[in-house]
PDB file of N, CA and C in Angstrom:
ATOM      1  N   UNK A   1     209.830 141.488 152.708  1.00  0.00           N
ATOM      2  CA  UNK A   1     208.959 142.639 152.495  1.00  0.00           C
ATOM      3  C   UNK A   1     207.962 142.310 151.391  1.00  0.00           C
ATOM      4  N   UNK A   2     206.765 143.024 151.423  1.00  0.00           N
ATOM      5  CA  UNK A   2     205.518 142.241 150.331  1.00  0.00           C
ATOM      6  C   UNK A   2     205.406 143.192 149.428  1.00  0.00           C
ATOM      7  N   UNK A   3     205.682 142.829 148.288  1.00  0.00           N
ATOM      8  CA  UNK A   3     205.747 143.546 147.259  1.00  0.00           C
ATOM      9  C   UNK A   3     204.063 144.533 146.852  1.00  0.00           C
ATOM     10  N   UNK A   4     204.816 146.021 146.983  1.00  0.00           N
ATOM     11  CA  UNK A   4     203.336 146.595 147.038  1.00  0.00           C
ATOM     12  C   UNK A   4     202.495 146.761 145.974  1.00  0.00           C
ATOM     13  N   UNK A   5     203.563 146.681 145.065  1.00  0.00           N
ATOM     14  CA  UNK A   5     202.806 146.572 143.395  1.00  0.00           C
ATOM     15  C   UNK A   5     201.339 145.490 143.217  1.00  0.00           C
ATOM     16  N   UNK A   6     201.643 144.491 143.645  1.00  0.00           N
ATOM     17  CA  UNK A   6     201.086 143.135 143.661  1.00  0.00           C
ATOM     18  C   UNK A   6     200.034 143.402 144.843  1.00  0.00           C
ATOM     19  N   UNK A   7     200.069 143.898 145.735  1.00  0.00           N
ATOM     20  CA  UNK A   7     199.339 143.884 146.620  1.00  0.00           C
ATOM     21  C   UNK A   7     198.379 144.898 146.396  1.00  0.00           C
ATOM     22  N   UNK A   8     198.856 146.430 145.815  1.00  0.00           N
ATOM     23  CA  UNK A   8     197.332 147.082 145.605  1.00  0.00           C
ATOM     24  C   UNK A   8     196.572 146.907 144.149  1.00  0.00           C
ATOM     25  N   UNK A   9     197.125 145.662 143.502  1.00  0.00           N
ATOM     26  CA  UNK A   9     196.407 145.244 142.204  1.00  0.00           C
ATOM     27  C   UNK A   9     195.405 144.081 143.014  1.00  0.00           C
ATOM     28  N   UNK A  10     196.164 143.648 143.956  1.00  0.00           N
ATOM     29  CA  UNK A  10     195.175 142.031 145.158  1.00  0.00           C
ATOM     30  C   UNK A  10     193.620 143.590 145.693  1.00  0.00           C
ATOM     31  N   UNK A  11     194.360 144.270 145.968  1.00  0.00           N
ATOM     32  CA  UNK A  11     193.204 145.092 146.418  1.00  0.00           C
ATOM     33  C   UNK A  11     192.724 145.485 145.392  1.00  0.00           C
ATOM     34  N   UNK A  12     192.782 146.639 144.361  1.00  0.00           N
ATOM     35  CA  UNK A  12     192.388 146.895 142.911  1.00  0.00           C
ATOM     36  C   UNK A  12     191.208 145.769 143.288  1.00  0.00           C
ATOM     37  N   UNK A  13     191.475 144.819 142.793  1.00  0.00           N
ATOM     38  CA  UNK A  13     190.761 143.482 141.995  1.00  0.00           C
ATOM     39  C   UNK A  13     189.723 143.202 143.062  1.00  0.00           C
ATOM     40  N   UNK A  14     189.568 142.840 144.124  1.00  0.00           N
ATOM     41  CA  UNK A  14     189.004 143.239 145.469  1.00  0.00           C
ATOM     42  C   UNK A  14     187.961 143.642 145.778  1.00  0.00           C
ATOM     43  N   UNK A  15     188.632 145.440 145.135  1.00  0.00           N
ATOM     44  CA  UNK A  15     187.084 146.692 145.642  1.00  0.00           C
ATOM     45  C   UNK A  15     186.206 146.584 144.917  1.00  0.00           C
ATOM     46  N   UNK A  16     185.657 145.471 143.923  1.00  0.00           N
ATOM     47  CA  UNK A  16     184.606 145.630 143.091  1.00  0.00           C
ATOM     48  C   UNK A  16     183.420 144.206 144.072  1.00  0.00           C
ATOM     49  N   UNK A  17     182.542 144.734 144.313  1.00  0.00           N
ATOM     50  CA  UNK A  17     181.755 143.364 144.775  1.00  0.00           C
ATOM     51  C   UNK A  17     181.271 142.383 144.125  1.00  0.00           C
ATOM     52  N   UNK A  18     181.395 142.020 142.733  1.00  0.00           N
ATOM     53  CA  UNK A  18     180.937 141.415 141.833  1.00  0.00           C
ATOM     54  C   UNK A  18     182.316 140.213 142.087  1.00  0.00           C
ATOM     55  N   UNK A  19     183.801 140.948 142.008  1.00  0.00           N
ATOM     56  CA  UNK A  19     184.930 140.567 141.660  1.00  0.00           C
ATOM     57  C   UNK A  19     185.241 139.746 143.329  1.00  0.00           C
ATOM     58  N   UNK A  20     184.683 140.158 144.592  1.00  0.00           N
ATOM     59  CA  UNK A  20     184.554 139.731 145.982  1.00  0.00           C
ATOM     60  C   UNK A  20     183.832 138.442 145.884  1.00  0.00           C
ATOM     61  N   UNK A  21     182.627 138.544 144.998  1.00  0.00           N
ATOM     62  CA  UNK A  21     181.352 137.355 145.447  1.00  0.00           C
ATOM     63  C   UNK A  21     182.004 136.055 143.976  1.00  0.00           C
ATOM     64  N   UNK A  22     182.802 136.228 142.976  1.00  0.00           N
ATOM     65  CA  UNK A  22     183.350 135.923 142.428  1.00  0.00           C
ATOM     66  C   UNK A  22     184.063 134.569 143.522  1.00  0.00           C
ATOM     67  N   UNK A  23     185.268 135.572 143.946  1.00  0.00           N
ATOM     68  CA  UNK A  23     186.453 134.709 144.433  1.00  0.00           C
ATOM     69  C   UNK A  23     185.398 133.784 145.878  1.00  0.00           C
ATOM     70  N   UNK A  24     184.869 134.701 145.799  1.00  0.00           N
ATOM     71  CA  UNK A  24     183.929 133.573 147.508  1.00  0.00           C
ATOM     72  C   UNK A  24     183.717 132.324 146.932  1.00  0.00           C
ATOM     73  N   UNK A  25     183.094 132.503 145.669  1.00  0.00           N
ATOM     74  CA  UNK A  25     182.616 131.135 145.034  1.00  0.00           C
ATOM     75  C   UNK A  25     183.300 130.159 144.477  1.00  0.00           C
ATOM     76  N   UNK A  26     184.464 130.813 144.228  1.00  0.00           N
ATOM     77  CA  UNK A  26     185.417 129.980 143.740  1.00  0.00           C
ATOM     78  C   UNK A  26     186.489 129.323 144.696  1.00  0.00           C
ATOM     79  N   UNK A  27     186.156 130.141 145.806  1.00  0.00           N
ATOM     80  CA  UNK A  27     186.980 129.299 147.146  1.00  0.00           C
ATOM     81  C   UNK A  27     186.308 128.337 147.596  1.00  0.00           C
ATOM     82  N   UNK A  28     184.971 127.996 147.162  1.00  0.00           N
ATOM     83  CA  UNK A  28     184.384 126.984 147.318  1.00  0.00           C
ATOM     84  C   UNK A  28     184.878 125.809 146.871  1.00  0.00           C
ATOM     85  N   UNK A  29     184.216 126.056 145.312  1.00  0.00           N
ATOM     86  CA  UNK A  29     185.216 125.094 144.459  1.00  0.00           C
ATOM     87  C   UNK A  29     185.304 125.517 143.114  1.00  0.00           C
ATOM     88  N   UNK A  30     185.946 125.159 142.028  1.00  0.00           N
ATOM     89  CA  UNK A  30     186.312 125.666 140.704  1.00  0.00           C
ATOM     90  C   UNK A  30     185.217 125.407 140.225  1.00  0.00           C
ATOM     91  N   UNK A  31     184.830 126.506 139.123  1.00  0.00           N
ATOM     92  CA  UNK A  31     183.842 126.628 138.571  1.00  0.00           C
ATOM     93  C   UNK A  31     184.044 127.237 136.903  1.00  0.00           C
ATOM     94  N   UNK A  32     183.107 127.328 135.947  1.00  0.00           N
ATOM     95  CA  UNK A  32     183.321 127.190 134.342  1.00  0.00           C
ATOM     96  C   UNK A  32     182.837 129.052 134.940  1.00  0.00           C
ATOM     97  N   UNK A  33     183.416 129.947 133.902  1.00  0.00           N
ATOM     98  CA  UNK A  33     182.748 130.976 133.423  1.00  0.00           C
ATOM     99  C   UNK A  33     181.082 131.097 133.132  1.00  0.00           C
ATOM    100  N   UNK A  34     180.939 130.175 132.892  1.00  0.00           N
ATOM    101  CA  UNK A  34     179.415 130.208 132.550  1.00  0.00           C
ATOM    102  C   UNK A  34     178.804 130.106 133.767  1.00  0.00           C
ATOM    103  N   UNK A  35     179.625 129.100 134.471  1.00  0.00           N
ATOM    104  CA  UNK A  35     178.510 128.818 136.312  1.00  0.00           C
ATOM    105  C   UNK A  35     178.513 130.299 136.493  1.00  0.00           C
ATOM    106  N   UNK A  36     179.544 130.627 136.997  1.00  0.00           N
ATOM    107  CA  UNK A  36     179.788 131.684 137.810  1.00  0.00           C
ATOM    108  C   UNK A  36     178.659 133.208 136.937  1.00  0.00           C
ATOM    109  N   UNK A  37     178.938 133.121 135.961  1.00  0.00           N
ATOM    110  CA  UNK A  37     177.933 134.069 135.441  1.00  0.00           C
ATOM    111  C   UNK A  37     176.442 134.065 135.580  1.00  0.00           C
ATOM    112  N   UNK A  38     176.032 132.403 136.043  1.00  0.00           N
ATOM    113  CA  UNK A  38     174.744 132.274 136.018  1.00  0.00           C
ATOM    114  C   UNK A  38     173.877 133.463 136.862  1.00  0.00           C
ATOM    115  N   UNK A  39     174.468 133.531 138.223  1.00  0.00           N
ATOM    116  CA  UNK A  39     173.641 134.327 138.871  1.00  0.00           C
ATOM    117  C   UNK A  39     173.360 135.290 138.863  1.00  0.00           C
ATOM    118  N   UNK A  40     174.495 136.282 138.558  1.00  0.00           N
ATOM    119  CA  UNK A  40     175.068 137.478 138.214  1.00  0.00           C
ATOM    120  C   UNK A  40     174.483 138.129 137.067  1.00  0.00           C
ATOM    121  N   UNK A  41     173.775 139.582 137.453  1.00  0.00           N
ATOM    122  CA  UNK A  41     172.662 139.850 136.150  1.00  0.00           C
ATOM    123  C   UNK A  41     173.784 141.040 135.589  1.00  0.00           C
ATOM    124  N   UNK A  42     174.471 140.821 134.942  1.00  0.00           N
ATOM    125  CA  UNK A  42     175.170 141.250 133.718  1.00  0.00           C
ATOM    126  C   UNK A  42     175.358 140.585 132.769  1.00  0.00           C
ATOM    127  N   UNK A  43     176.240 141.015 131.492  1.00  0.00           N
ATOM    128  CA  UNK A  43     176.272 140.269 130.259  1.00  0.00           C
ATOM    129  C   UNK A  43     177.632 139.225 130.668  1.00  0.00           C
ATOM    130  N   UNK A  44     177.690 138.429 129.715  1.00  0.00           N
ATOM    131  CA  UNK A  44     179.088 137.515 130.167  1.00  0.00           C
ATOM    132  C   UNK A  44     179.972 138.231 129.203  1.00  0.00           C
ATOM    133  N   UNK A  45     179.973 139.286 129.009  1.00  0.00           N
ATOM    134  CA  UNK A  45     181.315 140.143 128.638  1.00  0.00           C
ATOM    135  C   UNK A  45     181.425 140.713 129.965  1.00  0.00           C
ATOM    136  N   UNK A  46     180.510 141.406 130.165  1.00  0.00           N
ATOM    137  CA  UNK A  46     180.869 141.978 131.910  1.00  0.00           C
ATOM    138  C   UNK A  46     181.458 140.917 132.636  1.00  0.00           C
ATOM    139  N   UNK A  47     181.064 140.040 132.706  1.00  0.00           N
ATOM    140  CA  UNK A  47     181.684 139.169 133.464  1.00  0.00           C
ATOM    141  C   UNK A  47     183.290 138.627 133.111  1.00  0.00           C
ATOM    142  N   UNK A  48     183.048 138.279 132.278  1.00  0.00           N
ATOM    143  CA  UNK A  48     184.706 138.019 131.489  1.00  0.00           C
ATOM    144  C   UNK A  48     185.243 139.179 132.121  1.00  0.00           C
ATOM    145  N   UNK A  49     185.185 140.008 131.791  1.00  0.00           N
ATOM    146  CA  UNK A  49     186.255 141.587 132.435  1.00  0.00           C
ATOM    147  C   UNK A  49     186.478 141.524 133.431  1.00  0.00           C
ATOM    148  N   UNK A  50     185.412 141.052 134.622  1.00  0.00           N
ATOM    149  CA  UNK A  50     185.583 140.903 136.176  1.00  0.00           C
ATOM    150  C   UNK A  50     186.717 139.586 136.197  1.00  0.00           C
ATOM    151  N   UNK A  51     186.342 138.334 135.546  1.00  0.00           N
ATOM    152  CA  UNK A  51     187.674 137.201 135.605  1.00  0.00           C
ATOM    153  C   UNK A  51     189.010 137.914 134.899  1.00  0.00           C
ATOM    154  N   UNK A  52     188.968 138.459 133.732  1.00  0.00           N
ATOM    155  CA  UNK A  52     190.223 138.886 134.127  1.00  0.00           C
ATOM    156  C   UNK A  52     191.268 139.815 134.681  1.00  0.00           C
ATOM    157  N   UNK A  53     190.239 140.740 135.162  1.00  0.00           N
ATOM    158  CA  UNK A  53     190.699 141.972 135.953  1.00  0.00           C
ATOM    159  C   UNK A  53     191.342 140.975 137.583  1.00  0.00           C
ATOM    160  N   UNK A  54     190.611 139.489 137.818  1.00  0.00           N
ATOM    161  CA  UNK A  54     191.269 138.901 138.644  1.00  0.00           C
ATOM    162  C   UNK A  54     192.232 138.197 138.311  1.00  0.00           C
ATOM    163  N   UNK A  55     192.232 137.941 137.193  1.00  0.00           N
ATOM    164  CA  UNK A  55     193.447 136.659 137.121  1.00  0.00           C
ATOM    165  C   UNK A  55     194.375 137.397 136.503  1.00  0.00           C
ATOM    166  N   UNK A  56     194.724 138.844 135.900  1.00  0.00           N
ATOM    167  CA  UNK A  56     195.765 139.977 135.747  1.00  0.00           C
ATOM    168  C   UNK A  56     196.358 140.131 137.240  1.00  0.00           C
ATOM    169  N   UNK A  57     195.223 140.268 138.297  1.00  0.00           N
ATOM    170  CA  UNK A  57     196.279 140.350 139.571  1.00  0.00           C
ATOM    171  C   UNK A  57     196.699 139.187 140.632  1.00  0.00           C
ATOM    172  N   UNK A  58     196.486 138.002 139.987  1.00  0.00           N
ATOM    173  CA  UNK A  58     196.827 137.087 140.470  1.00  0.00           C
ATOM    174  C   UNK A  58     195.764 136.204 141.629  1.00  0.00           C
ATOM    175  N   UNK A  59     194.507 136.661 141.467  1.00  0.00           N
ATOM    176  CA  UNK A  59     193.712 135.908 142.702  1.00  0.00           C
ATOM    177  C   UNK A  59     193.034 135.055 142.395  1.00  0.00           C
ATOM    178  N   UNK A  60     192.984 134.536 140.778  1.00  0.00           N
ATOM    179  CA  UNK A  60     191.902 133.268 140.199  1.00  0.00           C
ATOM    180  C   UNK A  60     193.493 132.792 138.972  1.00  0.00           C
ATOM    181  N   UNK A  61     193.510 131.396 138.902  1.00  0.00           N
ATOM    182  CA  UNK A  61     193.991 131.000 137.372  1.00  0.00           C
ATOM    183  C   UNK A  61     192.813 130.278 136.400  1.00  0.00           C
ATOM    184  N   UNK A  62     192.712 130.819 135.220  1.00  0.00           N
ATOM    185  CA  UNK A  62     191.868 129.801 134.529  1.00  0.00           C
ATOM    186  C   UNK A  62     192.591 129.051 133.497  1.00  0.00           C
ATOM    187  N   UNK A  63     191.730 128.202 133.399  1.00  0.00           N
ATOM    188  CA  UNK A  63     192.084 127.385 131.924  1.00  0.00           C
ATOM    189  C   UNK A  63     191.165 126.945 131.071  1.00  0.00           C
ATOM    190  N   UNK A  64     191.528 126.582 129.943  1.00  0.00           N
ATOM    191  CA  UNK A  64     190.544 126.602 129.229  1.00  0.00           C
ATOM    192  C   UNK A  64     190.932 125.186 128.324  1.00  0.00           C
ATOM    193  N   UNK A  65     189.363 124.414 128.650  1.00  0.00           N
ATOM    194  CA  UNK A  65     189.955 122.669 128.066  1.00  0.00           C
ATOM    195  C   UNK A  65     188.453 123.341 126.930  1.00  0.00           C
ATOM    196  N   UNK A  66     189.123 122.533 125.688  1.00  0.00           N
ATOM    197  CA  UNK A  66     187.597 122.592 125.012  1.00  0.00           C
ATOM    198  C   UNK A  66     187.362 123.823 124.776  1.00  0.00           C
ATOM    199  N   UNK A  67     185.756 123.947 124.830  1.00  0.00           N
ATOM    200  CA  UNK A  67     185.086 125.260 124.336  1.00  0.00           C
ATOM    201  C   UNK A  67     185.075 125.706 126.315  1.00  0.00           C
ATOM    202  N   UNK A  68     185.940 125.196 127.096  1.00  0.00           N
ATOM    203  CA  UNK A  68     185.299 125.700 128.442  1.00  0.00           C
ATOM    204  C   UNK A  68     186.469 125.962 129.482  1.00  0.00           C
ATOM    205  N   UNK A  69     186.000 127.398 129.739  1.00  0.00           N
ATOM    206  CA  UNK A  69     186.995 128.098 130.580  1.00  0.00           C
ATOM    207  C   UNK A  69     186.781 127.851 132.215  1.00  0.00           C
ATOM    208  N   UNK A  70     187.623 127.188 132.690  1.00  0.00           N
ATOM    209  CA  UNK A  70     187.147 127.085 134.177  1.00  0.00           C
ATOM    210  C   UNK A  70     188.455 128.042 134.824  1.00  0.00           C
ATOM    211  N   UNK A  71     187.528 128.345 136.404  1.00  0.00           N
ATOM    212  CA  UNK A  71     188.556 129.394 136.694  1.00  0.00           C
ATOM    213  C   UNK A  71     188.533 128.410 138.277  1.00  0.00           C
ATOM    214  N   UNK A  72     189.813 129.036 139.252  1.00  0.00           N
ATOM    215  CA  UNK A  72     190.043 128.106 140.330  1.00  0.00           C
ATOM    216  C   UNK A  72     190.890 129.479 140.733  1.00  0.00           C
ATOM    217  N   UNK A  73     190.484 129.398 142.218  1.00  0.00           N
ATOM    218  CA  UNK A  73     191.204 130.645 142.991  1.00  0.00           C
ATOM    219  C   UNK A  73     192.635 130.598 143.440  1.00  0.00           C
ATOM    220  N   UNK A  74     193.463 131.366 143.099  1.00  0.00           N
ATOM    221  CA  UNK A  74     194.955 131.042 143.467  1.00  0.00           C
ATOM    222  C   UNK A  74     195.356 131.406 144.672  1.00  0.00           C
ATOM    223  N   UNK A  75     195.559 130.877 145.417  1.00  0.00           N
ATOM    224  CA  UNK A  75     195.796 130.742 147.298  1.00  0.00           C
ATOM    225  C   UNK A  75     196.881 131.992 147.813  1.00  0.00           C
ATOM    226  N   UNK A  76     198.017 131.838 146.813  1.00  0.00           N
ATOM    227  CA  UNK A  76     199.351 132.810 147.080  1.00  0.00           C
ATOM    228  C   UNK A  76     198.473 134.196 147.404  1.00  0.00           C
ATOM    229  N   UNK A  77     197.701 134.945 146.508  1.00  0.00           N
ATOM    230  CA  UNK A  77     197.651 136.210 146.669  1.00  0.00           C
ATOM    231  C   UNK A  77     196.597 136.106 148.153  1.00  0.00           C
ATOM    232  N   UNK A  78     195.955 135.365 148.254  1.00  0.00           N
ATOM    233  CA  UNK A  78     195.256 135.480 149.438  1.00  0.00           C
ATOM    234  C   UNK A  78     195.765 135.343 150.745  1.00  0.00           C
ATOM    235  N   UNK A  79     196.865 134.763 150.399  1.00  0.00           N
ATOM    236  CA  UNK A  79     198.298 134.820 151.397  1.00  0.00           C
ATOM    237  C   UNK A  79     199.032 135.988 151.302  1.00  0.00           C
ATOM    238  N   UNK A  80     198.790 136.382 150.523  1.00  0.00           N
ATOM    239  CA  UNK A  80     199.718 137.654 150.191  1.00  0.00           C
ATOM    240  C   UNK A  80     198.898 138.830 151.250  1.00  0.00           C
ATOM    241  N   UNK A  81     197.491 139.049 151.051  1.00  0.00           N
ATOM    242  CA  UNK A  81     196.584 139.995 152.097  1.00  0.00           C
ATOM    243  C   UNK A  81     196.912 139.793 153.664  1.00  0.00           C
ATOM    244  N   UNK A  82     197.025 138.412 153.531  1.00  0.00           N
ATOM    245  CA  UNK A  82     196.749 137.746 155.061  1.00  0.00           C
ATOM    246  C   UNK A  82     198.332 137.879 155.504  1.00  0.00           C
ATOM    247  N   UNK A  83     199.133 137.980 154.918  1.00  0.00           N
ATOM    248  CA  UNK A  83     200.396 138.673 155.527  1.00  0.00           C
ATOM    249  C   UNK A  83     201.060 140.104 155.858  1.00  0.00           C
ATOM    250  N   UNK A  84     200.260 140.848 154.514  1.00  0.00           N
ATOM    251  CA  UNK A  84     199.945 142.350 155.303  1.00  0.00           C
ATOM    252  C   UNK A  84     199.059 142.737 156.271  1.00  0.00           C
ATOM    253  N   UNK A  85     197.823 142.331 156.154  1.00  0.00           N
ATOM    254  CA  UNK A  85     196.752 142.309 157.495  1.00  0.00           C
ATOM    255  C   UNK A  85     197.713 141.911 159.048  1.00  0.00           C
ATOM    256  N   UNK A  86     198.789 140.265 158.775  1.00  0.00           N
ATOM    257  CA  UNK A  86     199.272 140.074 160.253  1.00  0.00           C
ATOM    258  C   UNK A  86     199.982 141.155 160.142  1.00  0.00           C
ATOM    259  N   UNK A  87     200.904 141.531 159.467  1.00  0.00           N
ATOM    260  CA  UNK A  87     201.951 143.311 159.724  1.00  0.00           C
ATOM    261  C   UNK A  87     201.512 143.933 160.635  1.00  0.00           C
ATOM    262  N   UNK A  88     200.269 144.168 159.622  1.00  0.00           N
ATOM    263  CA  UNK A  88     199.593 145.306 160.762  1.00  0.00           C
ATOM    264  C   UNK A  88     199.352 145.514 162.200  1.00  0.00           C
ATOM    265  N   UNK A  89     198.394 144.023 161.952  1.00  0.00           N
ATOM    266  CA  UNK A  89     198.318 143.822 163.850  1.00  0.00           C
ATOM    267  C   UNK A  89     198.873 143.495 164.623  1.00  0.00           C
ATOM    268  N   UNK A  90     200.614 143.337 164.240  1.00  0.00           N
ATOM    269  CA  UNK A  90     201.635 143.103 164.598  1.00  0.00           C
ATOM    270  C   UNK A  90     202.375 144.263 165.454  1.00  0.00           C
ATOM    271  N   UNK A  91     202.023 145.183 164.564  1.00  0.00           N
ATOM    272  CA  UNK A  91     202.196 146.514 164.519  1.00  0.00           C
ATOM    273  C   UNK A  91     201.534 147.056 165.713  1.00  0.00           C
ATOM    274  N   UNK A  92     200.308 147.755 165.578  1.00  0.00           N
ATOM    275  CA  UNK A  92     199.302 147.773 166.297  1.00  0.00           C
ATOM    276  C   UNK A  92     199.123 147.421 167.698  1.00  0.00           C
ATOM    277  N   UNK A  93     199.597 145.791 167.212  1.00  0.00           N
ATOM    278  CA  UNK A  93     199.359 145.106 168.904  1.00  0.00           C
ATOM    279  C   UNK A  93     200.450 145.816 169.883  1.00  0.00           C
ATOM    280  N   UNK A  94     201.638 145.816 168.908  1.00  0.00           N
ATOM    281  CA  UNK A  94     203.227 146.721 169.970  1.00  0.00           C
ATOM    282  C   UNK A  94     202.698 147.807 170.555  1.00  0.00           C
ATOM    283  N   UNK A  95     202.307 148.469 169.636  1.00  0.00           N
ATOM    284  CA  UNK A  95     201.693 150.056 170.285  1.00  0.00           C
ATOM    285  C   UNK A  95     201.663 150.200 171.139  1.00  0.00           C
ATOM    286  N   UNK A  96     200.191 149.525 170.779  1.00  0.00           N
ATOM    287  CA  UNK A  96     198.964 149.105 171.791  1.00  0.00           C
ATOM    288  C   UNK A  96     199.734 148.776 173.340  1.00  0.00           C
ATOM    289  N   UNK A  97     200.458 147.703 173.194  1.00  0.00           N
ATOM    290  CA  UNK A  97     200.942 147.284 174.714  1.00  0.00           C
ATOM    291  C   UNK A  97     202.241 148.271 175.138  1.00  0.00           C
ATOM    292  N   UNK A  98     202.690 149.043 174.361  1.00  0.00           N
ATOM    293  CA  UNK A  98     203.639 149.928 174.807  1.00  0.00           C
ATOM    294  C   UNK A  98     202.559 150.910 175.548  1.00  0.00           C
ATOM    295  N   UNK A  99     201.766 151.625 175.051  1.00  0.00           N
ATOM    296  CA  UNK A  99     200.673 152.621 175.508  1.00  0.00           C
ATOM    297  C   UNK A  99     200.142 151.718 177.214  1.00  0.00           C
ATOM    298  N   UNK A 100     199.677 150.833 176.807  1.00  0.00           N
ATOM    299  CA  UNK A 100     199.211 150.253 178.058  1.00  0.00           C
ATOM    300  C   UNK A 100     200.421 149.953 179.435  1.00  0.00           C
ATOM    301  N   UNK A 101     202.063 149.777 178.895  1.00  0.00           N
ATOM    302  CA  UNK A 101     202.909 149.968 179.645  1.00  0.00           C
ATOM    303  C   UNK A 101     202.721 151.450 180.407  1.00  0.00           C
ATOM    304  N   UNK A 102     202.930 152.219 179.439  1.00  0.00           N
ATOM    305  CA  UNK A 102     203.166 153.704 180.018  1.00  0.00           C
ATOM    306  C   UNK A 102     201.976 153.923 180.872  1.00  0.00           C
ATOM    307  N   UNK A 103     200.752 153.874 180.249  1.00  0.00           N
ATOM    308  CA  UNK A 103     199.439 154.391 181.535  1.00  0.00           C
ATOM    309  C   UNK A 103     199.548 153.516 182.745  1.00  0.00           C
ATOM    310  N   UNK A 104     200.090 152.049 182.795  1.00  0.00           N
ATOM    311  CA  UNK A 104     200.440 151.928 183.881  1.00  0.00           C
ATOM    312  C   UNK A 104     201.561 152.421 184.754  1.00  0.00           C
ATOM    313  N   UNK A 105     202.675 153.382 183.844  1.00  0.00           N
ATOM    314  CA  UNK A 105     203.390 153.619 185.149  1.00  0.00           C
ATOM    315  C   UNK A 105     203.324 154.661 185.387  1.00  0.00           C
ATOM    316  N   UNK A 106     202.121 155.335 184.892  1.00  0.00           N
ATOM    317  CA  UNK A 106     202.002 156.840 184.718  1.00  0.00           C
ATOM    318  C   UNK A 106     200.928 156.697 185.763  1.00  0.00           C
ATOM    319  N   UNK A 107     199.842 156.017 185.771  1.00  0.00           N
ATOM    320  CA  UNK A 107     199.153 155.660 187.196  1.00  0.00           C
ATOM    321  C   UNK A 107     199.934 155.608 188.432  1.00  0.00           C
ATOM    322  N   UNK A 108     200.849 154.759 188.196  1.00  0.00           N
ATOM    323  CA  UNK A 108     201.370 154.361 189.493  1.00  0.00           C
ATOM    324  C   UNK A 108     202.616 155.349 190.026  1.00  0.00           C
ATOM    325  N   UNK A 109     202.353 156.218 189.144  1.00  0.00           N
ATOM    326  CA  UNK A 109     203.535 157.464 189.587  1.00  0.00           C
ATOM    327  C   UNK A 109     202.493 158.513 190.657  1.00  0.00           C
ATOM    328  N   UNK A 110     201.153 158.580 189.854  1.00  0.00           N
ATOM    329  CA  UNK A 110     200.241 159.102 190.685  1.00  0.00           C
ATOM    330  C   UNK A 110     200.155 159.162 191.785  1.00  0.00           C
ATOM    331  N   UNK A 111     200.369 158.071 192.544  1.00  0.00           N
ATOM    332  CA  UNK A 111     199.626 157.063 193.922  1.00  0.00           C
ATOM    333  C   UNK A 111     201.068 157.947 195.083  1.00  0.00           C
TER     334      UNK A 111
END
């Protein structure tokens, strides 16, 4: 069972689009605080808050060598979505083909 605590902090962290275009970039490849701020027209305190509002819920780890913080996206929690998402359509799909059982024999009761 997927722990839901963890999962609506994966979402939490998520619903912000700053904190979305973040992790995109970093699924690219690891990047310093400073890259990642380049584009992004806020202050790099705003930004700092967005890295760690992600790496509190587990979807970036950083480290920090030197004067330089690099951050790198952590795979688990993105596994963690992608295993409630299959639930669902797991879910869903049963329904779904139970419903499509019945209208077929509910047709064919018709005839």
């Amino acid at each position: 069972m997927l722990n839901n605590s963890s999962l609506d902090g994966v979402f939490y962290a998520l619903s912000d689009p700053t904190r979305r275009d973040i992790v995109e970039r970093l699924s690219k490849k690891p990047a310093s605080v400073s890259e990642l701020a380049g584009p992004l027209d806020m202050s790099m305190a705003a930004v700092v808050q967005h890295i760690q509002i992600l790496e509190e819920n587990g979807l970036i780890k950083t480290q920090k060598i030197g004067r330089v913080r690099s951050c790198r996206v952590e795979m688990n929690s993105l596994e963690l979505i992608e295993n409630w998402v299959h639930q669902r359509r797991k879910f869903w799909e049963r329904n779904l083909d139970r419903l499509g059982e019945f209208l077929e024999k509910t047709e064919k009761g018709k005839k």
